[in-house]
N, C-alpha and C. Protein backbone atom coordinates (compact mmCIF):
# COMPACT_ATOMS: atom_id res chain seq x y z
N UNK A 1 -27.66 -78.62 18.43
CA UNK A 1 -27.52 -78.17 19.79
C UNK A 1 -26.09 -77.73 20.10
N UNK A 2 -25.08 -78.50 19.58
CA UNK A 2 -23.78 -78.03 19.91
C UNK A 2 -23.58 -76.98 18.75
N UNK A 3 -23.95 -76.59 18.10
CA UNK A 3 -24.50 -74.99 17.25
C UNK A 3 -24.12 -74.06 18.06
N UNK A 4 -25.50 -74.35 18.99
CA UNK A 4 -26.27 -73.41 19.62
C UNK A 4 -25.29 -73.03 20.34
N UNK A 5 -24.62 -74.34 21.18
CA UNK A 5 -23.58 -73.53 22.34
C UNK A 5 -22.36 -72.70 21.39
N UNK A 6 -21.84 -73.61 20.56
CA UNK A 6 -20.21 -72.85 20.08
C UNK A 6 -20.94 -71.46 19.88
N UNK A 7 -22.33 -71.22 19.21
CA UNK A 7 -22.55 -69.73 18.89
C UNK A 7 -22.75 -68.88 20.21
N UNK A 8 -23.56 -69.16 21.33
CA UNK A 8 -23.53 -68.92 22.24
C UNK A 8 -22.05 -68.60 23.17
N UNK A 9 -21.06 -69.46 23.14
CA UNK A 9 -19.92 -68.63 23.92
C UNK A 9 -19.08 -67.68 23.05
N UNK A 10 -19.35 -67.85 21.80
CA UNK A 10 -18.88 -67.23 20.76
C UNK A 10 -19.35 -65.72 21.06
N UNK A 11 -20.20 -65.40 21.30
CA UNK A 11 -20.98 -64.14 21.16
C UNK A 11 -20.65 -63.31 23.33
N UNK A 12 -20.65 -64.44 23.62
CA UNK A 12 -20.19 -63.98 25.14
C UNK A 12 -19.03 -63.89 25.04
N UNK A 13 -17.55 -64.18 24.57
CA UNK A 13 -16.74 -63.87 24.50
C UNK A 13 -16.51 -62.37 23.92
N UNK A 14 -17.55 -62.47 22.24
CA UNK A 14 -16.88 -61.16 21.84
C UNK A 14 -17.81 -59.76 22.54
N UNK A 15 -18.66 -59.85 23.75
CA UNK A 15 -19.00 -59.19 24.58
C UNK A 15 -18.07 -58.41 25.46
N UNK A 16 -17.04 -59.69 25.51
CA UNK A 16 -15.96 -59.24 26.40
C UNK A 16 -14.72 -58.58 26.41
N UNK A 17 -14.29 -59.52 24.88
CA UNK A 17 -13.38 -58.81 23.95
C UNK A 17 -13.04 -57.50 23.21
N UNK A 18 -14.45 -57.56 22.43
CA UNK A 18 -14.55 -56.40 21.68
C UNK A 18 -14.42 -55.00 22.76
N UNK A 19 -14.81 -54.54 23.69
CA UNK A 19 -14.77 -53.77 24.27
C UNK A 19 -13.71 -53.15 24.53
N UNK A 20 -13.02 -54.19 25.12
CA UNK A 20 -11.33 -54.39 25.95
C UNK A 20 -10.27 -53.82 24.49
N UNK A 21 -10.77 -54.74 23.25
CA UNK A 21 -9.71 -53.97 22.07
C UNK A 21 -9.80 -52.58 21.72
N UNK A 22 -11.41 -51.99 22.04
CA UNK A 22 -11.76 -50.98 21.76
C UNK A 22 -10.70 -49.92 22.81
N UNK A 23 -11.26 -50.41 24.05
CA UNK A 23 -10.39 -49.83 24.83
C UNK A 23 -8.59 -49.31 24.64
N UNK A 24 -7.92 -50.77 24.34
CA UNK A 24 -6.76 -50.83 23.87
C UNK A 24 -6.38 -49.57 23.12
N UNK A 25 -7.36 -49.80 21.91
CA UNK A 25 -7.02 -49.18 20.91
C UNK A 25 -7.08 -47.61 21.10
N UNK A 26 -8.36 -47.11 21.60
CA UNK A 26 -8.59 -45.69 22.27
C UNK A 26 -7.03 -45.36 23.22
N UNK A 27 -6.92 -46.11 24.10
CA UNK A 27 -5.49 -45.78 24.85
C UNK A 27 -4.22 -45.75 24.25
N UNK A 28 -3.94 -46.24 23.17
CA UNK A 28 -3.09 -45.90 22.42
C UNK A 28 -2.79 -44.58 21.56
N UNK A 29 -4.20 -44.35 20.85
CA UNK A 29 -4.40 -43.23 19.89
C UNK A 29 -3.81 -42.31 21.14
N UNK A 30 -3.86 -42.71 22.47
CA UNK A 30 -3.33 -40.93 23.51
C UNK A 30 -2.27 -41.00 23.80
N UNK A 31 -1.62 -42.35 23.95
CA UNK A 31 -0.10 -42.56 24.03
C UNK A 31 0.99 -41.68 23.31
N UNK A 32 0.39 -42.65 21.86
CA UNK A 32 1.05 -41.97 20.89
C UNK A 32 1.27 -40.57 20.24
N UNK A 33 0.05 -40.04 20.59
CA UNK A 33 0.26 -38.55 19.45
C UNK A 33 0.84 -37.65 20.66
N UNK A 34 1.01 -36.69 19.56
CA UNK A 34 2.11 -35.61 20.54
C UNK A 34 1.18 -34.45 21.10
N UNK A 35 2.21 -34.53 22.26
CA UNK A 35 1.68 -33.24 23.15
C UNK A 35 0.87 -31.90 22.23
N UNK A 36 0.00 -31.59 22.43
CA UNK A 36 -0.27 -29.64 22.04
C UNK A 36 0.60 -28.93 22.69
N UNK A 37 1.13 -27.93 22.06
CA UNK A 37 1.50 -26.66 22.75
C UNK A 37 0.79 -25.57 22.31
N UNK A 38 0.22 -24.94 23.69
CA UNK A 38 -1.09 -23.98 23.30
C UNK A 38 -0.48 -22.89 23.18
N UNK A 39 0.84 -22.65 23.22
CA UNK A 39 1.17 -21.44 23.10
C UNK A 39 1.79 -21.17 21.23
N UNK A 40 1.95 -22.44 20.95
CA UNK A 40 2.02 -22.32 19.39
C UNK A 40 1.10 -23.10 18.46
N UNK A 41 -0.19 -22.96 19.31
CA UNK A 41 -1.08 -23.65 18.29
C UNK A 41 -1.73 -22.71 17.15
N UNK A 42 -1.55 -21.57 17.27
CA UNK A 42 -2.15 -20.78 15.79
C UNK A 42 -1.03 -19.74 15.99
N UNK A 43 -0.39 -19.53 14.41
CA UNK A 43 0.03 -18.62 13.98
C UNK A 43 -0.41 -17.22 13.75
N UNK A 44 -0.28 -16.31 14.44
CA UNK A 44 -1.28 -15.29 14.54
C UNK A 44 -0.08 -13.65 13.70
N UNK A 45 -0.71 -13.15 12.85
CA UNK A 45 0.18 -12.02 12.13
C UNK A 45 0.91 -10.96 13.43
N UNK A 46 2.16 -10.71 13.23
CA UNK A 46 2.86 -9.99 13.88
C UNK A 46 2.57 -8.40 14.13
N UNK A 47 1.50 -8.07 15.18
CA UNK A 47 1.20 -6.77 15.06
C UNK A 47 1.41 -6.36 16.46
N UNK A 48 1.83 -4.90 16.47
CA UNK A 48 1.97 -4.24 17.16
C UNK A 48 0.40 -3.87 17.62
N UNK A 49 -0.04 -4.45 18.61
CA UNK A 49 -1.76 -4.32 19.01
C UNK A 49 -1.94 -3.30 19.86
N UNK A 50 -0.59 -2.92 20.80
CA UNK A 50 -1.16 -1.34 21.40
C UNK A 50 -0.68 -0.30 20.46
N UNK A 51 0.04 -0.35 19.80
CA UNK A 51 0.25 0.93 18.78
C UNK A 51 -1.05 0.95 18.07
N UNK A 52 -1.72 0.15 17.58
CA UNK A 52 -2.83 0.06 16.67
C UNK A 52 -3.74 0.56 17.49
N UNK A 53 -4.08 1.09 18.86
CA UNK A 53 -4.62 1.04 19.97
C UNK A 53 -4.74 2.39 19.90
N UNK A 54 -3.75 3.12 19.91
CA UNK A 54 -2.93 4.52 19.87
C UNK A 54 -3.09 5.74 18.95
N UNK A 55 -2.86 4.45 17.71
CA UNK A 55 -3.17 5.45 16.16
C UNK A 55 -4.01 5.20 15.77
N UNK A 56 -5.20 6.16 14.92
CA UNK A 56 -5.89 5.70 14.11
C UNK A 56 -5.70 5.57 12.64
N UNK A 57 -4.97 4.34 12.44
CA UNK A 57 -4.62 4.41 11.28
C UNK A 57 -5.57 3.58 10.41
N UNK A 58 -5.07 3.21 9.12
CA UNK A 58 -5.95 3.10 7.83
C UNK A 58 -5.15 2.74 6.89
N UNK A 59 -5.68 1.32 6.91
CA UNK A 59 -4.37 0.19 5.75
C UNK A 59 -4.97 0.32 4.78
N UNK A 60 -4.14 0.62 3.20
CA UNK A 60 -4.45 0.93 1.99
C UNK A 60 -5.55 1.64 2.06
N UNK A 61 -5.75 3.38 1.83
CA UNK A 61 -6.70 3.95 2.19
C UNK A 61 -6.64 4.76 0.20
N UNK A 62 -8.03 4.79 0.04
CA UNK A 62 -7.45 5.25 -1.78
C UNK A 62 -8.52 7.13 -1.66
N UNK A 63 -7.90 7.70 -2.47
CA UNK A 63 -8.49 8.73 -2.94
C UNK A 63 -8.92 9.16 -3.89
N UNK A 64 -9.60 9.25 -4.40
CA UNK A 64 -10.10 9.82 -5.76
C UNK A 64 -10.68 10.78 -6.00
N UNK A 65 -10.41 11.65 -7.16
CA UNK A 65 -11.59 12.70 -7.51
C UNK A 65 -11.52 13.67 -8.73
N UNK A 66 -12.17 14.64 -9.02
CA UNK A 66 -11.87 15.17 -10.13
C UNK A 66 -11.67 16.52 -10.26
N UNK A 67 -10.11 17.13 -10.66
CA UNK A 67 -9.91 18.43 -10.13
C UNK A 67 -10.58 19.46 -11.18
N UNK A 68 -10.55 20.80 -10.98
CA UNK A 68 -11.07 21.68 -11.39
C UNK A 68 -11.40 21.88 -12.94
N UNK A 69 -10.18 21.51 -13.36
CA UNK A 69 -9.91 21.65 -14.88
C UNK A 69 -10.42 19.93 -15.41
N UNK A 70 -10.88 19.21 -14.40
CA UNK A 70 -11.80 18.02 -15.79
C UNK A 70 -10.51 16.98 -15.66
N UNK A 71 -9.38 17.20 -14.91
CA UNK A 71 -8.35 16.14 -14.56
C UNK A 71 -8.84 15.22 -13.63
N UNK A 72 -8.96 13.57 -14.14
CA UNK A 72 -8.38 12.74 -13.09
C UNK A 72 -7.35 12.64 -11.78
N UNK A 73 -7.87 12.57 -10.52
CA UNK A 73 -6.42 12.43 -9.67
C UNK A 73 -6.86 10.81 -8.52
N UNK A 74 -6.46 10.15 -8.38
CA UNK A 74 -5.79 8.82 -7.75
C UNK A 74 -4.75 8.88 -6.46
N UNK A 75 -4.97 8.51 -5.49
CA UNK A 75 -3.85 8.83 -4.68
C UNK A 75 -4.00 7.48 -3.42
N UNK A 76 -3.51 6.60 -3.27
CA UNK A 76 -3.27 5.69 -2.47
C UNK A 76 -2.15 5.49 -1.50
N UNK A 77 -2.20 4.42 -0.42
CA UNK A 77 -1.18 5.04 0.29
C UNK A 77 -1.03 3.23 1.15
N UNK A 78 0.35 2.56 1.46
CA UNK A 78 0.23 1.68 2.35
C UNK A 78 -0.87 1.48 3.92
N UNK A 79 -0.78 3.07 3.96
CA UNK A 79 -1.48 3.26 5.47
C UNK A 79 -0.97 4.66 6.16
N UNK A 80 -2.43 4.99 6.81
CA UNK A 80 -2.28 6.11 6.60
C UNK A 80 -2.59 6.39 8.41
N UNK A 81 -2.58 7.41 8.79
CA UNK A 81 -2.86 7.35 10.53
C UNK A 81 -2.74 9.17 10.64
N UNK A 82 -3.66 9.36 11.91
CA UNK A 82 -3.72 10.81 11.67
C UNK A 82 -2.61 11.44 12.52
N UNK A 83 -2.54 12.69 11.91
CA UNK A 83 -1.11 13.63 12.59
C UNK A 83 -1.32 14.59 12.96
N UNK A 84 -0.51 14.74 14.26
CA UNK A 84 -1.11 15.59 15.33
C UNK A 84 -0.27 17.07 14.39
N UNK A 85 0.82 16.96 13.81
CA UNK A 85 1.30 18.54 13.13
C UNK A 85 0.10 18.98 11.89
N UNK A 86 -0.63 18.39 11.85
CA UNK A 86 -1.85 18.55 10.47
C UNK A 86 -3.50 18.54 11.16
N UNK A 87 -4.24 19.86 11.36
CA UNK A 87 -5.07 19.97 11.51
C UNK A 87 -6.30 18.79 10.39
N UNK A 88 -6.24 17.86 11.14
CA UNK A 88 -7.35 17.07 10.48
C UNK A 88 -6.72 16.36 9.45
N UNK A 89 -5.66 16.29 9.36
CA UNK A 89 -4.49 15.50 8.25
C UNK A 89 -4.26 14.38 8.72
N UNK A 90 -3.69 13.74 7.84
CA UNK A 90 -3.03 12.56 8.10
C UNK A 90 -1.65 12.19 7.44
N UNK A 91 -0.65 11.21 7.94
CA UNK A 91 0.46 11.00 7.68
C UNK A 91 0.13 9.42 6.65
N UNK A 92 0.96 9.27 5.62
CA UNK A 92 0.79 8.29 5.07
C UNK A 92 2.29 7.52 4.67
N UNK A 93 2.71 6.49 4.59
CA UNK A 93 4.13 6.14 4.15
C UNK A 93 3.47 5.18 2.94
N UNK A 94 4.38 4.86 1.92
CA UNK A 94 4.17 4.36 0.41
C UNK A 94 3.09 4.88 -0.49
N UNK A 95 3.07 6.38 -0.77
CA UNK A 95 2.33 7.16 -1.56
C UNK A 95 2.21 6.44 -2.94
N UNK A 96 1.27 6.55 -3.59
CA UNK A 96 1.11 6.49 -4.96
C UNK A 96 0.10 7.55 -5.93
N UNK A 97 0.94 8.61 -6.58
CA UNK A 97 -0.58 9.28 -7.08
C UNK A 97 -0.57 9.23 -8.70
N UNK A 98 -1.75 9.23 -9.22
CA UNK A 98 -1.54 9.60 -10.81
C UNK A 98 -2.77 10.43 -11.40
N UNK A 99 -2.19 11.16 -11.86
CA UNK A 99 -3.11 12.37 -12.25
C UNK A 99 -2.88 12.46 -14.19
N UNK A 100 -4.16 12.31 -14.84
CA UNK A 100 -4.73 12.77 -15.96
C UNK A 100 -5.63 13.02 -16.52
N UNK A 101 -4.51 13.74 -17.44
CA UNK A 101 -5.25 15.29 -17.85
C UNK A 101 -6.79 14.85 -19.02
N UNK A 102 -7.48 15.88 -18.89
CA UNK A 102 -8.59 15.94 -20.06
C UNK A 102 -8.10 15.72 -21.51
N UNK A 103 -6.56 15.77 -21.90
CA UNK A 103 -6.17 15.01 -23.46
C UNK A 103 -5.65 13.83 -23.39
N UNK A 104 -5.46 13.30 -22.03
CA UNK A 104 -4.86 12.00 -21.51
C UNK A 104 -3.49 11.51 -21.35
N UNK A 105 -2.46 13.30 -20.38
CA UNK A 105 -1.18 13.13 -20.36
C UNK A 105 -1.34 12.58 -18.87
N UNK A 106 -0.90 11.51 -18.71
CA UNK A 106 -0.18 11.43 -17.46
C UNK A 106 0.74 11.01 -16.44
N UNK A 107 0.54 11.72 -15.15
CA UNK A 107 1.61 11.95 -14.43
C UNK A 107 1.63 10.91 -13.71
N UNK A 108 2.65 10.53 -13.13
CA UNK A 108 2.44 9.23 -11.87
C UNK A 108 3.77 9.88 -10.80
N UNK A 109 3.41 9.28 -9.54
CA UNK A 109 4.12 10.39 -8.71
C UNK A 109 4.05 9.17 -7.18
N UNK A 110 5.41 8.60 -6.74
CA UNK A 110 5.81 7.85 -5.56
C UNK A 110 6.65 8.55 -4.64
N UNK A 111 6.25 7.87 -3.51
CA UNK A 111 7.45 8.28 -2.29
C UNK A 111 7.36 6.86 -1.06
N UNK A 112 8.17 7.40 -0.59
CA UNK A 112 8.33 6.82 0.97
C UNK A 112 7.19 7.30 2.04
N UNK A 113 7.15 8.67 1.87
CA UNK A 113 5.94 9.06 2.94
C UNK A 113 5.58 10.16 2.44
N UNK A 114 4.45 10.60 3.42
CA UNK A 114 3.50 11.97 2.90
C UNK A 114 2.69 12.29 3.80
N UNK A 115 2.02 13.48 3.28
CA UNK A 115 0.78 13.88 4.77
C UNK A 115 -0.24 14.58 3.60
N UNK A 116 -1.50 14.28 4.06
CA UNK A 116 -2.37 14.23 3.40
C UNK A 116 -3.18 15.92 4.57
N UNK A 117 -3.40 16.67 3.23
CA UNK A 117 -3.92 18.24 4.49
C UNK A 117 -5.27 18.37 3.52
N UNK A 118 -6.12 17.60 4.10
CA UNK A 118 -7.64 18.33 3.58
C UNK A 118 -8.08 19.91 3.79
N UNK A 119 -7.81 20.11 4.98
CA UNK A 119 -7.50 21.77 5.31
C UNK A 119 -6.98 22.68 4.52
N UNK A 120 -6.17 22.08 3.64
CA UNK A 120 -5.39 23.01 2.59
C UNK A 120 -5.30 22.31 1.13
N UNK A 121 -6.66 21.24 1.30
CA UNK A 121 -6.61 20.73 0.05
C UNK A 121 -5.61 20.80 -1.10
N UNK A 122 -4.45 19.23 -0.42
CA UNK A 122 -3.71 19.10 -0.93
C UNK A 122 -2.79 17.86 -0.03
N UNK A 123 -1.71 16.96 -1.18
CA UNK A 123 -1.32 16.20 -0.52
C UNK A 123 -0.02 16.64 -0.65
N UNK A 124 1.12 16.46 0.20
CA UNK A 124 2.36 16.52 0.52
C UNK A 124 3.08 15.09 -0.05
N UNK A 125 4.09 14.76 -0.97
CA UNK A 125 4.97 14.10 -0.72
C UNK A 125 6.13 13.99 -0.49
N UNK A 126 6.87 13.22 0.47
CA UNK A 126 8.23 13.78 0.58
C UNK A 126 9.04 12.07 0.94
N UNK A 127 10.75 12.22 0.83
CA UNK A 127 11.39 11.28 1.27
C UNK A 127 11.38 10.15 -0.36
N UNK A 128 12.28 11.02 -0.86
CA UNK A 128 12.38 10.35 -2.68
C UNK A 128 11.39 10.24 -3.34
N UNK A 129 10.93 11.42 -3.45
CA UNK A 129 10.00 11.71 -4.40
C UNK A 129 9.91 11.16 -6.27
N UNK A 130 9.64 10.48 -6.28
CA UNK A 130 9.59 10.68 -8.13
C UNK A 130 8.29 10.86 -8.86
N UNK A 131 8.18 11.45 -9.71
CA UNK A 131 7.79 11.35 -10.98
C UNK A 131 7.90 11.40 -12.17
N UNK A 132 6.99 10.64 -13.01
CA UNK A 132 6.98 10.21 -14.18
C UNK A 132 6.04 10.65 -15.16
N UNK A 133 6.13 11.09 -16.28
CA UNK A 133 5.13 11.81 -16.94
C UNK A 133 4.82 11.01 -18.56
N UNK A 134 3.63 10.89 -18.91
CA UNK A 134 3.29 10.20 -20.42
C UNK A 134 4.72 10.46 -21.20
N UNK A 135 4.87 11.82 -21.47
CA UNK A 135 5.72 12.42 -22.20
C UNK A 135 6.99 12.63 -22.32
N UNK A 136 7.59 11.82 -21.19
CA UNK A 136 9.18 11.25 -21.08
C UNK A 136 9.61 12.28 -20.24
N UNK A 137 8.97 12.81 -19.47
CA UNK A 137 9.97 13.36 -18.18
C UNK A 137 10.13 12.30 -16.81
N UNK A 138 11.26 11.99 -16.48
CA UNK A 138 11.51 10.70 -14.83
C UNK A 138 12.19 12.48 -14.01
N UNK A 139 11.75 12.77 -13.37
CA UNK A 139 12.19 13.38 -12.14
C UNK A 139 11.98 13.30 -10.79
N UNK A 140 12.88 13.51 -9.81
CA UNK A 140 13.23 12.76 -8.44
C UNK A 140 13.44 14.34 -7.61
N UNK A 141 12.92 14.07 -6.32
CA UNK A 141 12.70 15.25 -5.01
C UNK A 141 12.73 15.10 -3.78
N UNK A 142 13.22 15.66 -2.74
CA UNK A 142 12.69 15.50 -1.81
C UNK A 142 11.26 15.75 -1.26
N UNK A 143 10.93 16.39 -1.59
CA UNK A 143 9.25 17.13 -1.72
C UNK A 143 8.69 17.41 -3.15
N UNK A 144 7.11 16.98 -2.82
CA UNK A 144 6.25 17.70 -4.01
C UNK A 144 4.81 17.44 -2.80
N UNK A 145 3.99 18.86 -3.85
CA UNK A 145 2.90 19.63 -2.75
C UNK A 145 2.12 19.41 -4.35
N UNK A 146 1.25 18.76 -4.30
CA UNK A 146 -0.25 18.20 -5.35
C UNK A 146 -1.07 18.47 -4.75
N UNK A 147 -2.23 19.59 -5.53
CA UNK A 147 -3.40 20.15 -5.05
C UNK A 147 -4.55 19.63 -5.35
N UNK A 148 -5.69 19.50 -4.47
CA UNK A 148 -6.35 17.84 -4.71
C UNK A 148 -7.81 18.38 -5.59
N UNK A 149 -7.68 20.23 -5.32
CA UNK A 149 -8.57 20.33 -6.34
C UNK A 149 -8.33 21.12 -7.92
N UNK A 150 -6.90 21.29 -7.87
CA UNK A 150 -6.03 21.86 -9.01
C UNK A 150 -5.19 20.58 -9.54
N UNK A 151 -5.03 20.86 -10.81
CA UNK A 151 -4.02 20.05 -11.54
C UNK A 151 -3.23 21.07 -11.40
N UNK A 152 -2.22 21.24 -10.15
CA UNK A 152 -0.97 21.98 -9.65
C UNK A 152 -0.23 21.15 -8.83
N UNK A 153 1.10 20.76 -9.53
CA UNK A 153 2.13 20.01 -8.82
C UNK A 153 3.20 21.05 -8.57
N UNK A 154 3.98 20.90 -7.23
CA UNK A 154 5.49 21.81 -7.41
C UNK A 154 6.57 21.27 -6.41
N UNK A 155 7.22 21.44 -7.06
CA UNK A 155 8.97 20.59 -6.15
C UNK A 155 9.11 22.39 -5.75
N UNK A 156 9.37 22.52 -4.25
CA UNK A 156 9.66 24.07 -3.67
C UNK A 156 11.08 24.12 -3.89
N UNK A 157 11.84 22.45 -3.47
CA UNK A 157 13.26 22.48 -3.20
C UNK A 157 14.01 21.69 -4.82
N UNK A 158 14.90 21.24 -4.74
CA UNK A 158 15.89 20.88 -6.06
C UNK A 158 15.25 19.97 -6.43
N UNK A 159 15.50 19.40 -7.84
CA UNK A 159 14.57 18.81 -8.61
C UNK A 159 15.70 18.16 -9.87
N UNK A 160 16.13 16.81 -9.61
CA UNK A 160 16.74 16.60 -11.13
C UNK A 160 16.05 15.40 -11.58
N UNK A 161 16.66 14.92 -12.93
CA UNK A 161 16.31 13.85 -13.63
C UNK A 161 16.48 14.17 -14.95
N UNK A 162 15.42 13.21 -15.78
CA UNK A 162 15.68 12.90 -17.12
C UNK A 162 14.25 13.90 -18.17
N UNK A 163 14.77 14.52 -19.13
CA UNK A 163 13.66 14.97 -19.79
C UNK A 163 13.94 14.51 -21.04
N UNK A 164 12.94 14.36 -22.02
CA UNK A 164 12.79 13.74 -23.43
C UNK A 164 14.14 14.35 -24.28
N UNK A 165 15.04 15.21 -23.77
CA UNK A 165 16.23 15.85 -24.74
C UNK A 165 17.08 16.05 -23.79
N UNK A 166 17.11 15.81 -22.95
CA UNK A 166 18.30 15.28 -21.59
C UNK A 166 18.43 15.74 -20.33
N UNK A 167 19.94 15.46 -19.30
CA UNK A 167 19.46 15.09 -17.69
C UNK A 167 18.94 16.79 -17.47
N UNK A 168 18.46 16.86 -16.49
CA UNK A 168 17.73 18.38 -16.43
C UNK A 168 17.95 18.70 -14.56
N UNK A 169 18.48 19.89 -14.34
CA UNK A 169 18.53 20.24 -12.55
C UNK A 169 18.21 21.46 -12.51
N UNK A 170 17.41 21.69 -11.79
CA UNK A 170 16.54 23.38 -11.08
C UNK A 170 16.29 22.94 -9.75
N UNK A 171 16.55 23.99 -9.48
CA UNK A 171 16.15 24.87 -8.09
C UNK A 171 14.97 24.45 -7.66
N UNK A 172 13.83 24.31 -8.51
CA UNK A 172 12.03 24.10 -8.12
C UNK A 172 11.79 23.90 -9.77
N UNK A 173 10.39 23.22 -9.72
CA UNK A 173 9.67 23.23 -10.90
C UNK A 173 7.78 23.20 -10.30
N UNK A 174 7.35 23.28 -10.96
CA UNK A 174 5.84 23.98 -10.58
C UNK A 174 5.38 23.10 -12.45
N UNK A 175 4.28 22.54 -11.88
CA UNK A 175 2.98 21.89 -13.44
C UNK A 175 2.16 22.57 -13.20
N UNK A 176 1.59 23.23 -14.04
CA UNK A 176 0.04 23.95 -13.98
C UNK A 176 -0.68 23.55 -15.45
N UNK A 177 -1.79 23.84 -15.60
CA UNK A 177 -2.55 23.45 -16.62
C UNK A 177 -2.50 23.97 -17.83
N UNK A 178 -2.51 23.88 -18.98
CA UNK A 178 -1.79 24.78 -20.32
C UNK A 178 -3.43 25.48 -20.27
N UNK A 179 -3.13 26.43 -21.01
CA UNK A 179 -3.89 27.86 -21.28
C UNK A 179 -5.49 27.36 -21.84
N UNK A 180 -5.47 26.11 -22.54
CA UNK A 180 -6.54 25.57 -22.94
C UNK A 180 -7.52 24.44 -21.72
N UNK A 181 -6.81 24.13 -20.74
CA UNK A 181 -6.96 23.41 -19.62
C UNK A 181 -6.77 21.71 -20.19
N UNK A 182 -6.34 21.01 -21.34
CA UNK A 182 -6.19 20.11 -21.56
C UNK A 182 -5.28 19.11 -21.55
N UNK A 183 -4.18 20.37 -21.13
CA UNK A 183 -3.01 19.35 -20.48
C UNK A 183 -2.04 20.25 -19.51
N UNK A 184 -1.00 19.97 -19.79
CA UNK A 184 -0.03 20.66 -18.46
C UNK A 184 1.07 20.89 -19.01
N UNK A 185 1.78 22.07 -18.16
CA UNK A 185 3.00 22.61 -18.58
C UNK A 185 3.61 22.62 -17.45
N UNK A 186 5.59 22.31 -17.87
CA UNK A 186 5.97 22.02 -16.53
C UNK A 186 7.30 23.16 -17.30
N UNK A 187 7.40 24.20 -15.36
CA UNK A 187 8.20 25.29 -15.76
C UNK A 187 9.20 24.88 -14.47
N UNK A 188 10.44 25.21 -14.83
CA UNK A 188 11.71 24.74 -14.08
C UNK A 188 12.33 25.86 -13.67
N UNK A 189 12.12 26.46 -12.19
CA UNK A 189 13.20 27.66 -12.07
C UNK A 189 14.22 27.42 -10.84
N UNK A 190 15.08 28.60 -11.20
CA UNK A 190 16.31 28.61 -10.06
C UNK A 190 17.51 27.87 -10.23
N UNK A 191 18.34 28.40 -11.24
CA UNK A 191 19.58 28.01 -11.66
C UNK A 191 19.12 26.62 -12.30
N UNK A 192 18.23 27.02 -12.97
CA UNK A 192 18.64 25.70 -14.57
C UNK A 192 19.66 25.17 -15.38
N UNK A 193 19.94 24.12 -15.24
CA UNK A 193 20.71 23.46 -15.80
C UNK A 193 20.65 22.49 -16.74
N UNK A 194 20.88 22.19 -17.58
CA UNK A 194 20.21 21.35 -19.25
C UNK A 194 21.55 20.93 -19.76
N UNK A 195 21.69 19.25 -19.64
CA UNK A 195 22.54 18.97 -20.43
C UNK A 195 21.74 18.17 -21.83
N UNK A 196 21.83 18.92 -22.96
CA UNK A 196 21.07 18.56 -23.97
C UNK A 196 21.51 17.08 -24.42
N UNK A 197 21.02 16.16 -24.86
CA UNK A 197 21.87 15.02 -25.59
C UNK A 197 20.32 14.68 -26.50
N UNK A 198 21.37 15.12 -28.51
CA UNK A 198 20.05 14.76 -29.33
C UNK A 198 19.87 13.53 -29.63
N UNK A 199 18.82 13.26 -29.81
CA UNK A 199 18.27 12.25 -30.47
C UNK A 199 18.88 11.61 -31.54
N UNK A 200 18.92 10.25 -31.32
CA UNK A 200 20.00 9.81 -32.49
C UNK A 200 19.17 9.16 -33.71
């Protein structure tokens, strides 16, 4: 019988108790932790949301296709957005193109920016132009005009760098397709300049 009671206030106590610690304990967990700040609760990427509003642009936009003569061409771009000086064109900054040929020479070709003219099928690059060719030519431009359905590249303005037998400067140079269509020939005009250095 005296069981019965010690179990009996035993169980009315922790009726009373248990609750109250629960309580305790809940009021603490709010004490303690730290404030939210809703204004830095998610890290959100740094974008300009009305410019994006404005332009229709186009992050990493790629091109591909196959020009006349049976050449590969590739042309990618950081992002691209359309331009009001280019009927149906678009402006692109971090160009990348590479074009090869049906015997498997090829070209690779970067810039800073460009404009892409479907209208005149063809892409523009300009703002440190380079390219690079299988065959050991590195040459650098302000401009080059790549035709998206010709294997036809051409620097209009000055053009230097490195060729397989040494540094090389013209006026313009123009690639067109060799006579067989299997690879390409690159012709350099307007006060050529060739400093030869042979092969050792």
């Amino acid at each position: 019988m005296i069981y019965d009671n010690r179990h009996t206030q035993l169980v009315n106590w922790a009726k009373v108790v248990l609750p109250l610690l629960a309580l305790v304990l809940l009021s603490t967990i709010f004490l303690i932790s730290r404030r939210i700040d809703p204004s830095a609760a998610i890290p959100y990427a740094k974008v300009d949301v009305e410019k994006l509003a404005r332009e229709n642009a186009l992050t990493r936009p790629e091109y591909s296709g196959v020009t006349d003569d049976g050449s590969t061409l590739s042309v990618t771009a950081k992002q691209a957005r359309t331009s009001p000086e280019a009927t149906g064109g678009a402006s692109a900054d971090q160009l990348a193109a590479k074009l090869t040929a049906p015997d498997g020479h090829v070209t690779d070709l970067s810039s800073n920016a460009g404009l892409f003219r479907p209208d005149l099928g063809q892409v523009e690059l300009s703002e440190k132009v380079a390219m690079q060719t299988s065959d050991g030519y590195r040459m650098n431009s302000d401009k080059m005009v790549m035709k998206t359905d010709g294997s036809l590249l051409s620097s209009p303005g000055p053009i230097h760098g490195e060729a397989p037998f040494g540094t090389l400067d013209a006026g313009s140079m123009q690639m067109t397709p060799t006579a067989d269509g299997k690879g390409h020939d690159l012709v350099f005009n307007g006060g050529v300049k060739l400093i030869y250095q042979p092969q050792q």
